[in-house]
N, C-alpha and C. Protein backbone atom coordinates (compact mmCIF):
# COMPACT_ATOMS: atom_id res chain seq x y z
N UNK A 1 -31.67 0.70 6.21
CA UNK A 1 -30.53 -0.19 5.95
C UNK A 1 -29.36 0.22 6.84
N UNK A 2 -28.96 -0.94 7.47
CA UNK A 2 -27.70 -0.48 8.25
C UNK A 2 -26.30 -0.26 7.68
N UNK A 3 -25.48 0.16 8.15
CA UNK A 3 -23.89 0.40 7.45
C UNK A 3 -23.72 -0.97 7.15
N UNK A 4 -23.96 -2.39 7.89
CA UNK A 4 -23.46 -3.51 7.56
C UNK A 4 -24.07 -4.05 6.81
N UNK A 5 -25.69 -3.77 6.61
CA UNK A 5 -26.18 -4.47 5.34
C UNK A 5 -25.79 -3.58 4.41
N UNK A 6 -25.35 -2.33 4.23
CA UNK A 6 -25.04 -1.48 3.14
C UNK A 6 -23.55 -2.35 2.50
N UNK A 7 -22.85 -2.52 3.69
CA UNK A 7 -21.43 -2.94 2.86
C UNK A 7 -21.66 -4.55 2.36
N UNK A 8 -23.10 -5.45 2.56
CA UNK A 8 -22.90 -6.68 2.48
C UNK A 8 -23.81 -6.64 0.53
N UNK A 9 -24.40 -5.35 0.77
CA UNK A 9 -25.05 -5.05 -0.67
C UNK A 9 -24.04 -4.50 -1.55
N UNK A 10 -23.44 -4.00 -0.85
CA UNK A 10 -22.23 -2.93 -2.03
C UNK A 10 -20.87 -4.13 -2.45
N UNK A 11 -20.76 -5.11 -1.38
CA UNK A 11 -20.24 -6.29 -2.30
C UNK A 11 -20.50 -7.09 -2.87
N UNK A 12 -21.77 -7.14 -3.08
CA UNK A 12 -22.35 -8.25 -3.57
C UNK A 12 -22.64 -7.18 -5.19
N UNK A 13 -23.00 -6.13 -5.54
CA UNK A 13 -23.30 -5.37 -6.16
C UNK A 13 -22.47 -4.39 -6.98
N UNK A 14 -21.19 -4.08 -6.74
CA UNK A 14 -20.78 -3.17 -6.92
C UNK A 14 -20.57 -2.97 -8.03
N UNK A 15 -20.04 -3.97 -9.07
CA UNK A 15 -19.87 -3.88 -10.51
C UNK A 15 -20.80 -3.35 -11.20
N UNK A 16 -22.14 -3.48 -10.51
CA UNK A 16 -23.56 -3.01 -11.20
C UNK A 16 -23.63 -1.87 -11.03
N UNK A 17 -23.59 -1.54 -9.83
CA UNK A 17 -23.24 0.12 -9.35
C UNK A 17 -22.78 1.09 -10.02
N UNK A 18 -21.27 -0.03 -10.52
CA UNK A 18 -19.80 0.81 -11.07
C UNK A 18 -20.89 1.33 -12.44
N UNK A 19 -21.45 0.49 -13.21
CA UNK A 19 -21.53 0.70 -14.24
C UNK A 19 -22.64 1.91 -14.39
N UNK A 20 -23.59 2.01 -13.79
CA UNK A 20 -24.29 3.23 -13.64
C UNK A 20 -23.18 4.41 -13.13
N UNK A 21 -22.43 4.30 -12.32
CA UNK A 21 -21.98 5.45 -12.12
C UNK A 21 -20.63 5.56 -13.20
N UNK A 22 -20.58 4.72 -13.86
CA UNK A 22 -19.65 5.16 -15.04
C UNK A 22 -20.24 5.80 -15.91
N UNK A 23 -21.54 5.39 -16.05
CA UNK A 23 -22.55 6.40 -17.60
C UNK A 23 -22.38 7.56 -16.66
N UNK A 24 -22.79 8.04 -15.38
CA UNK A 24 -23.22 9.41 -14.90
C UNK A 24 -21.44 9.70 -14.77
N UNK A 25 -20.84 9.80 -14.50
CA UNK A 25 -18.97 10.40 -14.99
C UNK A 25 -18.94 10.76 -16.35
N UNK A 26 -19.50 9.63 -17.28
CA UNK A 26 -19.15 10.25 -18.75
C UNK A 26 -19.92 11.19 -19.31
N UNK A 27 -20.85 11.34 -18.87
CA UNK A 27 -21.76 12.17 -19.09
C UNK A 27 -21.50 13.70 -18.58
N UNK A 28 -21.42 13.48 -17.03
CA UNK A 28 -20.66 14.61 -16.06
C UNK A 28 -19.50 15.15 -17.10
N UNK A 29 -18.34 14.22 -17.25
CA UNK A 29 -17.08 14.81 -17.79
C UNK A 29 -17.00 15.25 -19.29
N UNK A 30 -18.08 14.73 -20.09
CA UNK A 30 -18.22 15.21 -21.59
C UNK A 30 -18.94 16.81 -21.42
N UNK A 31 -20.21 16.72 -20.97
CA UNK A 31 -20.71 18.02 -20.53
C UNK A 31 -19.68 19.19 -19.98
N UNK A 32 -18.89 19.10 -18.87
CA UNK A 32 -18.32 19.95 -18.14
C UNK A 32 -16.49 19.64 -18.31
N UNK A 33 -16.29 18.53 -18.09
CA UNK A 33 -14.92 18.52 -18.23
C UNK A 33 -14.23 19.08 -18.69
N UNK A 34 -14.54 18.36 -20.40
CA UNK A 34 -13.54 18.89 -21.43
C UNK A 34 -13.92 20.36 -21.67
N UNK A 35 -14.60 21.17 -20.74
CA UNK A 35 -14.45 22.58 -21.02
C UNK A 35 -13.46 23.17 -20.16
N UNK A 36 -13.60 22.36 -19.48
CA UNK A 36 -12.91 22.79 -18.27
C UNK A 36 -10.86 22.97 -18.43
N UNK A 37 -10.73 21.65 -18.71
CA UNK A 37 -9.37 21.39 -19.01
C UNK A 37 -9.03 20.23 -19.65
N UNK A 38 -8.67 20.02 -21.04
CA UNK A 38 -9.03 18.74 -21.71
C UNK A 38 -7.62 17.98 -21.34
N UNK A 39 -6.70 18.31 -20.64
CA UNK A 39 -6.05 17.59 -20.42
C UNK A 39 -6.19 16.67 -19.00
N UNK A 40 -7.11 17.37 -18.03
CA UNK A 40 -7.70 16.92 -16.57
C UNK A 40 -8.73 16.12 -17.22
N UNK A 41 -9.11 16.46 -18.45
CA UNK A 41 -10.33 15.55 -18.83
C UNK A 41 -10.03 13.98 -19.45
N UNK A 42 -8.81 14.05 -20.07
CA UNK A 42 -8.70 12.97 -20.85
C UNK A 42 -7.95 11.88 -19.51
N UNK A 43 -7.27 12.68 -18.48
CA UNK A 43 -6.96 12.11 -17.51
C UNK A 43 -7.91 11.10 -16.93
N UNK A 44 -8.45 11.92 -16.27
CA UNK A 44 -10.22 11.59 -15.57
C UNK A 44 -11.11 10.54 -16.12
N UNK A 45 -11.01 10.34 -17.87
CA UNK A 45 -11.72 9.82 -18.73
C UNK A 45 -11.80 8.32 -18.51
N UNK A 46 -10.15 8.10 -17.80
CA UNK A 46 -9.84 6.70 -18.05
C UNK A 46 -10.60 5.58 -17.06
N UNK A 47 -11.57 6.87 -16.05
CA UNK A 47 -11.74 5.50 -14.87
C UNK A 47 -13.55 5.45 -15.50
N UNK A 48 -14.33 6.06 -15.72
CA UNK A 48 -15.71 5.82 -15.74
C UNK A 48 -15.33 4.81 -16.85
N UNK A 49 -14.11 4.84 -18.21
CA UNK A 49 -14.21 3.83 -18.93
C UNK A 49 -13.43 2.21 -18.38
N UNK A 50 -12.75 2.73 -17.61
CA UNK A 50 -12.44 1.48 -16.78
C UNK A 50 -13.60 0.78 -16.09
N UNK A 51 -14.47 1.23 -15.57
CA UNK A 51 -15.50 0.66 -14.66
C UNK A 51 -16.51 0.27 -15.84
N UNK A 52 -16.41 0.45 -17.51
CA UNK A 52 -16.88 -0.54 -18.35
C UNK A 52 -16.08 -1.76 -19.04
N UNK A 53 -14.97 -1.17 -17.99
CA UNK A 53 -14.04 -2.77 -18.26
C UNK A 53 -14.38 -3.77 -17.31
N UNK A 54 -14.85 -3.16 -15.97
CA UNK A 54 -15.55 -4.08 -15.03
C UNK A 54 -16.62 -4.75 -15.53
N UNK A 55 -17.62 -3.92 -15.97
CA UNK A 55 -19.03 -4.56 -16.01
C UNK A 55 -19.07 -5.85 -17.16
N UNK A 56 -17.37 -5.38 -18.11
CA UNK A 56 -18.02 -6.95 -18.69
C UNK A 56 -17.19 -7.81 -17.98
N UNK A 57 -16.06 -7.70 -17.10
CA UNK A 57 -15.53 -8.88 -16.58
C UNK A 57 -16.32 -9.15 -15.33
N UNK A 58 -17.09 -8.90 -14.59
CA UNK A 58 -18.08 -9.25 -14.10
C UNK A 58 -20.02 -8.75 -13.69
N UNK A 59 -20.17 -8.53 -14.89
CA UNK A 59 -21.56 -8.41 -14.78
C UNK A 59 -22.35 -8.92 -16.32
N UNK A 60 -21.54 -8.26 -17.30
CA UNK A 60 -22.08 -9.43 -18.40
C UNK A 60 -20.89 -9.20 -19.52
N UNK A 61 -20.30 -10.17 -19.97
CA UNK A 61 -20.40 -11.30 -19.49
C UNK A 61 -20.58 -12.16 -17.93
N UNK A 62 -19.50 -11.41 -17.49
CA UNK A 62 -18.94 -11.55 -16.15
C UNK A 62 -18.20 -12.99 -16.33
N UNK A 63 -17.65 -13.48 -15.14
CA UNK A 63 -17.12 -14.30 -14.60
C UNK A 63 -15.56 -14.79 -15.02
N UNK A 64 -15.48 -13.30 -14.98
CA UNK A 64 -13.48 -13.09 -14.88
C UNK A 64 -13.05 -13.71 -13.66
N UNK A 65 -13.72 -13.54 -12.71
CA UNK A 65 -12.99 -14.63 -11.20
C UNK A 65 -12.90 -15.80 -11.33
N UNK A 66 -13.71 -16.48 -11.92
CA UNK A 66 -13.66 -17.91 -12.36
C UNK A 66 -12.51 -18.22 -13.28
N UNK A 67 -12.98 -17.35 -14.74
CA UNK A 67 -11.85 -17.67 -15.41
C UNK A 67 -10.27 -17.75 -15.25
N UNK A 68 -9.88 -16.83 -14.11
CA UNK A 68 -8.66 -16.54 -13.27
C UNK A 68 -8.24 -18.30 -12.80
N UNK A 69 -9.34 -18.16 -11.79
CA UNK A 69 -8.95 -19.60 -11.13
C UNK A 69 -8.67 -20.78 -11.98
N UNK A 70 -9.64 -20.68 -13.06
CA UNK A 70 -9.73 -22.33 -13.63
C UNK A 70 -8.92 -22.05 -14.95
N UNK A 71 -8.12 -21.25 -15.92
CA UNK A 71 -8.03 -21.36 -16.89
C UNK A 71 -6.62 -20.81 -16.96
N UNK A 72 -6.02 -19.47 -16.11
CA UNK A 72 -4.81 -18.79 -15.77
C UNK A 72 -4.01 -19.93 -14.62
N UNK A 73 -4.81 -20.04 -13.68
CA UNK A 73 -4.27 -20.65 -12.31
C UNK A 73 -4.31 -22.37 -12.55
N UNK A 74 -5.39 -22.66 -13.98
CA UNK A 74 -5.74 -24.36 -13.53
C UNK A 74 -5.88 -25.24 -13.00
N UNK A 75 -7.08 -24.21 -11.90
CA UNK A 75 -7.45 -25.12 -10.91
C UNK A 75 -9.07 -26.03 -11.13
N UNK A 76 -9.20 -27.07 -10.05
CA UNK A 76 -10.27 -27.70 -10.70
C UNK A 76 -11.73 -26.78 -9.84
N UNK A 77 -11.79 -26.07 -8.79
CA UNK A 77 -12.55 -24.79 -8.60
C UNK A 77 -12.14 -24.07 -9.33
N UNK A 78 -13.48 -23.06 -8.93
CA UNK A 78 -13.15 -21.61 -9.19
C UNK A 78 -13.53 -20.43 -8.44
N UNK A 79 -14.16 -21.06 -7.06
CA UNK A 79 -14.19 -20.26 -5.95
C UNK A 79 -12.87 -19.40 -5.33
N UNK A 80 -11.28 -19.76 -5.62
CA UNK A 80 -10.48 -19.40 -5.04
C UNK A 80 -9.21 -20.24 -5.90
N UNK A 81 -8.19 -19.30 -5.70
CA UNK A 81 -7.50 -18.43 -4.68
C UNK A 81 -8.01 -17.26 -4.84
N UNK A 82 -8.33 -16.44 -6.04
CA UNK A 82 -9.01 -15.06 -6.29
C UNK A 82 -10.52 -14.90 -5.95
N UNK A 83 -11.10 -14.81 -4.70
CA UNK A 83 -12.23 -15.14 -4.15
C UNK A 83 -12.93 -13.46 -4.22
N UNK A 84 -14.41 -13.80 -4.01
CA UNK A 84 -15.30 -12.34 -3.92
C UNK A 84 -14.03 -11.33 -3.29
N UNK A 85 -13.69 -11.59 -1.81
CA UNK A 85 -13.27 -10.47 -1.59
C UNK A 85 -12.03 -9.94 -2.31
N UNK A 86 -11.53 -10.24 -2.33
CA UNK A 86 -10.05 -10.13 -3.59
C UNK A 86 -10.75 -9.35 -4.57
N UNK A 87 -11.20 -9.98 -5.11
CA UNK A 87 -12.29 -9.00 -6.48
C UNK A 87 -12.43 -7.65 -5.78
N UNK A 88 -13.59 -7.91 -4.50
CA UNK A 88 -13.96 -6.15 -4.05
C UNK A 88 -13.22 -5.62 -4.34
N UNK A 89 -12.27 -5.58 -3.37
CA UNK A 89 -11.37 -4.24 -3.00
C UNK A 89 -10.27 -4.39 -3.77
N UNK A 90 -9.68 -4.93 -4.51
CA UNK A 90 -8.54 -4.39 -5.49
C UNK A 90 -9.67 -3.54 -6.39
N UNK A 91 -11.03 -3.99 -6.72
CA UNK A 91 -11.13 -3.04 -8.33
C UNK A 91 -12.09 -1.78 -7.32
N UNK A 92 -12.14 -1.83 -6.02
CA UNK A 92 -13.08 -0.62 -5.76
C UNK A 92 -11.98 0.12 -5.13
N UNK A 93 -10.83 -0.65 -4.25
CA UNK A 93 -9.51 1.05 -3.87
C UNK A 93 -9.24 1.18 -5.30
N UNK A 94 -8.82 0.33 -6.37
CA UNK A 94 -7.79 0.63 -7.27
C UNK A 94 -9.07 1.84 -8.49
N UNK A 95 -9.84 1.30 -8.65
CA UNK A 95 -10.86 1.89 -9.63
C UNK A 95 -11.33 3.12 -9.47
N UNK A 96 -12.48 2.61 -8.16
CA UNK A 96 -12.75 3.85 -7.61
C UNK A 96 -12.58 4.60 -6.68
N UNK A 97 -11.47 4.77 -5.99
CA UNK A 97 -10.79 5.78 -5.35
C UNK A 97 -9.21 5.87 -5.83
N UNK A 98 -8.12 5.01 -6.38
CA UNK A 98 -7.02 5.62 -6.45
C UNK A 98 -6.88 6.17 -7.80
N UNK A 99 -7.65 5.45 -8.45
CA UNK A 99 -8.02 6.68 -9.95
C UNK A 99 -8.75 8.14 -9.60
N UNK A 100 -9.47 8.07 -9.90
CA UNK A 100 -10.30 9.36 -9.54
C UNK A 100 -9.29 10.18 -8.44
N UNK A 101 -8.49 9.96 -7.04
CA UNK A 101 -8.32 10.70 -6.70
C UNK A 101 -7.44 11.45 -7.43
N UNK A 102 -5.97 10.26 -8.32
CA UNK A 102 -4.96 11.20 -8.88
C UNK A 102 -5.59 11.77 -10.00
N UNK A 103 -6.68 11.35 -10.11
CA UNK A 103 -7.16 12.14 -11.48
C UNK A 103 -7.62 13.83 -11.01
N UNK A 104 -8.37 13.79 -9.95
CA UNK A 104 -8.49 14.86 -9.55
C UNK A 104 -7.04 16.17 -8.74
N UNK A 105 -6.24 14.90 -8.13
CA UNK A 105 -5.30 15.63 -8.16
C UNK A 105 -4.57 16.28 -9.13
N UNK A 106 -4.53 15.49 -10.45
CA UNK A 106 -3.92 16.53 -11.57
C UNK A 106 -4.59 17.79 -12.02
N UNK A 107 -5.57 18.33 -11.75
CA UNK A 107 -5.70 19.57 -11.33
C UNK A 107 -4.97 20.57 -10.91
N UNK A 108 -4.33 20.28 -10.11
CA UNK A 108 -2.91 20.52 -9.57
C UNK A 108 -1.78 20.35 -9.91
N UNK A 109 -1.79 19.79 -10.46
CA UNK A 109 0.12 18.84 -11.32
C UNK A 109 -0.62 18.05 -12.18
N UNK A 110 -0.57 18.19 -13.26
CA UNK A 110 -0.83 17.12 -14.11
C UNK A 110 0.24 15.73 -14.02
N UNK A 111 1.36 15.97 -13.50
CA UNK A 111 2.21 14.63 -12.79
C UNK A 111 1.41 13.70 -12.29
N UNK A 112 0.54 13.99 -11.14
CA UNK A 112 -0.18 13.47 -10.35
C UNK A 112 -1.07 12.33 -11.24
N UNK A 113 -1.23 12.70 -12.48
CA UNK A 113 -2.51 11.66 -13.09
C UNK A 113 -1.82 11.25 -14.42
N UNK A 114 -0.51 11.13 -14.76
CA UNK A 114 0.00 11.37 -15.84
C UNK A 114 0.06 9.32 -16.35
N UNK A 115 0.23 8.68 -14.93
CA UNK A 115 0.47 7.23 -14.95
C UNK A 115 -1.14 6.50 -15.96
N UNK A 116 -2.24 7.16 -14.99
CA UNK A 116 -3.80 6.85 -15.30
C UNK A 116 -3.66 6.20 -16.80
N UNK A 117 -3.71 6.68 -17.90
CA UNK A 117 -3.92 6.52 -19.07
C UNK A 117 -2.73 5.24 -19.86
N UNK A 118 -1.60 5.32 -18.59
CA UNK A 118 -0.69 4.13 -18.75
C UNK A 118 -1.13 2.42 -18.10
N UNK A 119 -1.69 3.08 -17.40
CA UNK A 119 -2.12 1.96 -16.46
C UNK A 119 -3.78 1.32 -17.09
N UNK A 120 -4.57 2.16 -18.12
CA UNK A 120 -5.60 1.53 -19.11
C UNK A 120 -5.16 0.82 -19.87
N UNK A 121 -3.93 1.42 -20.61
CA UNK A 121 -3.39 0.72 -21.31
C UNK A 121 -3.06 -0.47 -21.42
N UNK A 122 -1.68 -0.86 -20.10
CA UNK A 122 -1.21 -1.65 -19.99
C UNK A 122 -2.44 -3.03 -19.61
N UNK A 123 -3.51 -2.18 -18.96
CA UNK A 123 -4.57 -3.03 -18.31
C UNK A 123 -5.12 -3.98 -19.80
N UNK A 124 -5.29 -3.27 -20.42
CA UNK A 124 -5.93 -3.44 -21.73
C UNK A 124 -4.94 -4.94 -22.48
N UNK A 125 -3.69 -4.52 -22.28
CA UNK A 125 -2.97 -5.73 -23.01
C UNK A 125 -2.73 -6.94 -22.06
N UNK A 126 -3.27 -7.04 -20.78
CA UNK A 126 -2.60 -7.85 -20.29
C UNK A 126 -3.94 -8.62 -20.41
N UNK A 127 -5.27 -8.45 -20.82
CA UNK A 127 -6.02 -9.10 -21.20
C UNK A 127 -5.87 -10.18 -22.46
N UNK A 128 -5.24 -9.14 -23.22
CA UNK A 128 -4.53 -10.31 -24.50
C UNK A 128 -3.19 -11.18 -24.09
N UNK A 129 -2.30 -10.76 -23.41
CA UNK A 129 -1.82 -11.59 -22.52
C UNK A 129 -2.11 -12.97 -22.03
N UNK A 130 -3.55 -12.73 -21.46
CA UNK A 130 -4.42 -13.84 -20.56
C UNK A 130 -4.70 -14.45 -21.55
N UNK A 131 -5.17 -14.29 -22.49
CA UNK A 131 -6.12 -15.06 -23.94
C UNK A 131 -4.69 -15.70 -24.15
N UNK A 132 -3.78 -15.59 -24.46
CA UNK A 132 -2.60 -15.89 -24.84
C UNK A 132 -2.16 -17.31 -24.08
N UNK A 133 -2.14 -17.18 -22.62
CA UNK A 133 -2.22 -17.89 -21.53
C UNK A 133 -2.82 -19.10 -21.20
N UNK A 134 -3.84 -18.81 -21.55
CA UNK A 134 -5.25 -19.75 -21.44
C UNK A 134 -5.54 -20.30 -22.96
N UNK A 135 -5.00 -19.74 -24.07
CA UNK A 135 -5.24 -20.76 -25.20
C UNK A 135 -6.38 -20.23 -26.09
N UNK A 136 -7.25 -19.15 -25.35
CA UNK A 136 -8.55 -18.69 -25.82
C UNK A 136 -8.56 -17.71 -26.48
N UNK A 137 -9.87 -17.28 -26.97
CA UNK A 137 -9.76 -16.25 -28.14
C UNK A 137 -10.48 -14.73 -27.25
N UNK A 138 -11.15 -15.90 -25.82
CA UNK A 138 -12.11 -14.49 -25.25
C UNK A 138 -11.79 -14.57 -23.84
N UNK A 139 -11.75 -13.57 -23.30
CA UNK A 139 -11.75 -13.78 -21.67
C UNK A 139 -12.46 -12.61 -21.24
N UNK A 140 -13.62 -12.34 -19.83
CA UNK A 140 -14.24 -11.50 -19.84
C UNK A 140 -13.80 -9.97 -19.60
N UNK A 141 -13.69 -8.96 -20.26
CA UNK A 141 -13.06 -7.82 -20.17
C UNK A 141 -12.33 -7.44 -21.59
N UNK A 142 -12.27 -8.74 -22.22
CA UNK A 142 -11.08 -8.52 -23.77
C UNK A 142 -12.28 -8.13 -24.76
N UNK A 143 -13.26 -7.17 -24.45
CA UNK A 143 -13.86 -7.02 -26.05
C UNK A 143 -13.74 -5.23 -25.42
N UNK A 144 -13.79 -4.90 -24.07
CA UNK A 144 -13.44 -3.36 -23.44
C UNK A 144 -12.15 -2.93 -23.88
N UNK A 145 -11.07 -3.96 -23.45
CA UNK A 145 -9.94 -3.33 -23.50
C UNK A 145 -9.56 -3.37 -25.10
N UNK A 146 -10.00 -4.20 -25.97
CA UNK A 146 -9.60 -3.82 -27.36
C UNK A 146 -10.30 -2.75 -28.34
N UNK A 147 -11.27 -2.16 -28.00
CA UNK A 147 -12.26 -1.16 -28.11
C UNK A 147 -12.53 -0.11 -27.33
N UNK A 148 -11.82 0.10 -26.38
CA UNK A 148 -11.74 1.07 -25.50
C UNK A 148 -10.49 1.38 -24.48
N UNK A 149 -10.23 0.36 -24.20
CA UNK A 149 -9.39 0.76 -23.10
C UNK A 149 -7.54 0.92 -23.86
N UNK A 150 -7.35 -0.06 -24.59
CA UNK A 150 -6.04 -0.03 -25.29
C UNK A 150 -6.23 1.36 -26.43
N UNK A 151 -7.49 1.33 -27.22
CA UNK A 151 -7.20 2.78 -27.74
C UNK A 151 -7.27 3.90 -27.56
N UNK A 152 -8.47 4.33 -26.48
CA UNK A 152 -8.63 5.36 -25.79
C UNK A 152 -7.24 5.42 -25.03
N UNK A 153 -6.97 4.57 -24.23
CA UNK A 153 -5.36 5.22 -23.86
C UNK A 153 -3.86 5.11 -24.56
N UNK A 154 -4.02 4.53 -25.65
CA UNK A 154 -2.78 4.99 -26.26
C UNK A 154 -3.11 6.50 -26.76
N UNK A 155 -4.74 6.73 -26.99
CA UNK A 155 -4.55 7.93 -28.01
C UNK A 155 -4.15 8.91 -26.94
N UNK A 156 -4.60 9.13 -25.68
CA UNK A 156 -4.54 9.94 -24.50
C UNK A 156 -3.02 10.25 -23.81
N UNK A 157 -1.81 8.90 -24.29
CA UNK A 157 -0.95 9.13 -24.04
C UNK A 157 -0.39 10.17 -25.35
N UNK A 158 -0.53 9.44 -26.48
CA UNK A 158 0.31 10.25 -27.50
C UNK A 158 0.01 11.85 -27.29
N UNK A 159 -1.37 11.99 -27.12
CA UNK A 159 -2.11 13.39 -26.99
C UNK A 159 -1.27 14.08 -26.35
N UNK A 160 -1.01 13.56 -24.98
CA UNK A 160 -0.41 13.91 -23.82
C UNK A 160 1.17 14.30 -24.32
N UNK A 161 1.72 13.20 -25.17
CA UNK A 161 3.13 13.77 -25.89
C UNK A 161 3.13 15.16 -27.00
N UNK A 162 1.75 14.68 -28.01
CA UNK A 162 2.08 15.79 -28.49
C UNK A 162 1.68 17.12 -27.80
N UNK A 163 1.33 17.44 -26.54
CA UNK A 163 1.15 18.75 -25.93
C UNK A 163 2.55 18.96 -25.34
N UNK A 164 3.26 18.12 -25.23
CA UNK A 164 4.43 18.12 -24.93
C UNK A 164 4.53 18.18 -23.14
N UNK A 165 3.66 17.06 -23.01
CA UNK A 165 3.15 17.18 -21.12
C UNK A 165 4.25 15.91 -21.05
N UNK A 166 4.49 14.92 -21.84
CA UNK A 166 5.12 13.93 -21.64
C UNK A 166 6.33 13.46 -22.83
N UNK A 167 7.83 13.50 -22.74
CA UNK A 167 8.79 14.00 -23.29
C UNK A 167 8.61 12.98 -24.54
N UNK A 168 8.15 11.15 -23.93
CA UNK A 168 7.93 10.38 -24.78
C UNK A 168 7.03 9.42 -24.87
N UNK A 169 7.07 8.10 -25.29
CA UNK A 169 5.97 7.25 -24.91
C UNK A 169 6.80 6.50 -23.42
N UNK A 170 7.84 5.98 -24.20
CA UNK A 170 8.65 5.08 -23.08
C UNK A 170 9.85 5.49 -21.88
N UNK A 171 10.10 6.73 -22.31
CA UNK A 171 11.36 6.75 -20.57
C UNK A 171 10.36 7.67 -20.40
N UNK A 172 9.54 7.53 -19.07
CA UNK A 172 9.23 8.28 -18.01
C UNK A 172 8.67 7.98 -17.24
N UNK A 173 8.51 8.62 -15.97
CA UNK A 173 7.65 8.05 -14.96
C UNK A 173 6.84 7.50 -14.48
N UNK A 174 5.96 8.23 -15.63
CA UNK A 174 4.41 7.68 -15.70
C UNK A 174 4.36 6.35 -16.21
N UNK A 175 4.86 5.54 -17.30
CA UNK A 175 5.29 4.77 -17.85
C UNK A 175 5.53 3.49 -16.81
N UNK A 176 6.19 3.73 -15.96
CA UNK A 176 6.96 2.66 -15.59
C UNK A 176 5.97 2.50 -14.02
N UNK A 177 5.01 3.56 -13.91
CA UNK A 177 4.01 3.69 -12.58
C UNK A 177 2.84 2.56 -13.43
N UNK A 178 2.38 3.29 -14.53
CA UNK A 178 1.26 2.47 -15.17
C UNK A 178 1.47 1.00 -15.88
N UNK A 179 3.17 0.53 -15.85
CA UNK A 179 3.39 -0.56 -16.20
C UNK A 179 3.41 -1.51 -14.70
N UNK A 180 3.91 -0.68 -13.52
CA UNK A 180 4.21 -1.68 -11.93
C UNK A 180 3.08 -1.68 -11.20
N UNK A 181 1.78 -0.73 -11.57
CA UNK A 181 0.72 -1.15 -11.21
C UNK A 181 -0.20 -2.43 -11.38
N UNK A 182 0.13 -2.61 -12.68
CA UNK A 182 -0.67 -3.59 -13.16
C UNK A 182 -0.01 -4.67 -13.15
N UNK A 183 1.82 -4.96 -13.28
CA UNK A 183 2.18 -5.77 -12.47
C UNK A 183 2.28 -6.38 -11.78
N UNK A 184 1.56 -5.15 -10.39
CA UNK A 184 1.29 -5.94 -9.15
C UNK A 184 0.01 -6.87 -9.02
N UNK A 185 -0.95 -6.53 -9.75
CA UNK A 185 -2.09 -7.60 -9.12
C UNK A 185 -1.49 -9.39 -10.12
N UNK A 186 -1.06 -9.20 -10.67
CA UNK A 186 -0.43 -10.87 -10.86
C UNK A 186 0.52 -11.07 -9.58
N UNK A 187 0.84 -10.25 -9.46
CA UNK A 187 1.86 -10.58 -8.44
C UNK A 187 1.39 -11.09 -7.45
N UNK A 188 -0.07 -10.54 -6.85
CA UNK A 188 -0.41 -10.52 -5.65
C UNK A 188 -1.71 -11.81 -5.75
N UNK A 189 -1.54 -12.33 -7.41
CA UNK A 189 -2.35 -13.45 -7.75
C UNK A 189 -1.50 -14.71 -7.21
N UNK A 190 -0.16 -14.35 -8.08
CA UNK A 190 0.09 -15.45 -7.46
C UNK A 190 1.07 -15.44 -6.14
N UNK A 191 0.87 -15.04 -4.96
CA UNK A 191 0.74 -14.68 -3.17
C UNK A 191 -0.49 -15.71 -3.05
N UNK A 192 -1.54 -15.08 -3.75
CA UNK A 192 -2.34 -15.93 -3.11
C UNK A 192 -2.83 -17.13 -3.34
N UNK A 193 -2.35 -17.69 -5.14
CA UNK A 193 -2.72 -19.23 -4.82
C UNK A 193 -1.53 -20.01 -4.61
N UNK A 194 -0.52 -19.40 -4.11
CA UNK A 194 0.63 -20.01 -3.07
C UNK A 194 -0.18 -20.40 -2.11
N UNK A 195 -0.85 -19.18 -1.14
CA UNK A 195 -0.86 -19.43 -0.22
C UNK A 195 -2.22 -20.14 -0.50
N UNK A 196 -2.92 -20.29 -1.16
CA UNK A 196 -3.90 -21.31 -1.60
C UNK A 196 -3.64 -22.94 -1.45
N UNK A 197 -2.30 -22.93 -2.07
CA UNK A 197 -2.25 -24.35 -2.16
C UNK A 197 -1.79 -24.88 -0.78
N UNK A 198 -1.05 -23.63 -0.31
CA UNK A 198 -0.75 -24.43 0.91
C UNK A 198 -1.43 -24.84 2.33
N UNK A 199 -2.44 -24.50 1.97
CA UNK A 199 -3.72 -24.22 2.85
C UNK A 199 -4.70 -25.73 2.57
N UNK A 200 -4.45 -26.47 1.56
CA UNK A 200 -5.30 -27.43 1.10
C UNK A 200 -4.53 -28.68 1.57
């Protein structure tokens, strides 16, 4: 297989991927982690369970890209403005590399990964948000983030307060990193069915 059929499989695939290599992380980080440093651990925790926030918004259920287009955006497609590639690479830089790295950087500074568990969070509600939006009771990803992702990271933040790593829930850094992250991809939703419409 060449590098270019590798990257034409790894986009077409990756959510499937994600999700195997999310069981082998949780597994990795339950075994070894939390011996290691349960505060690098609970950090770390948030992305193999993020990448089971992927697999149900696109692999099963799947078809969170659609729902974006036709139900958030109300359009009569649902190929675009939020198209395959849009999907790739926001959830594979944002997922699997800018998580994991600050996660690994808090090793070093627990600063470094302190946002992570803000940014599940916030991820988690803006799914109920969308349901909110759209009128619906389900959208693909809202049965992760209410079962995993909103409680696993509130409990990870409070944790994080009561070790006294973080002064509170709401004035601090991390806070306002894991609230403008997730900010931005609406933001950058709607960039693009601006520039969607104006293209038609």
């Amino acid at each position: 297989m060449t590098i270019s059929e590798y990257y034409k499989w790894l986009k077409r695939e990756w959510a499937k991927t994600g999700f195997i290599l999310s069981i082998f992380l949780l597994v990795c980080l339950l075994v070894f982690g939390r011996r290691y440093d349960f505060v690098v651990f609970v950090i770390l925790l948030q992305t193999p369970l993020y990448m089971l926030h992927q697999t149900e918004e696109y692999v099963f259920p799947g078809g969170f890209r659609a729902y974006f287009n036709t139900q958030i955006f109300k359009l009569d497609r649902d190929d675009g403005p939020i198209d395959q590639n849009f999907v790739f690479f926001v959830n594979v830089i944002l997922i699997w590399i800018i998580l994991p790295l600050f996660g690994l950087l808090s090793i070093i500074d627990y600063e470094y990964g302190l946002w992570i568990p803000y940014f599940s969070f916030f991820a988690g509600i803006a799914h109920i948000l969308l349901a909110i939006r759209a009128g619906k009771l389900y959208n693909p990803g809202m049965v992760v983030s209410l079962f995993i992702n909103i409680p696993v990271g509130l409990w990870s933040i409070l944790f994080l307060i009561n070790q006294g790593i973080l002064d509170n829930f709401f004035l601090n850094f991390s806070f306002a990193i894991g609230l403008a992250v997730n900010a931005f991809l609406p933001i950058m939703g709607v960039i693009l069915l601006r520039s969607y419409q104006r293209s038609r």
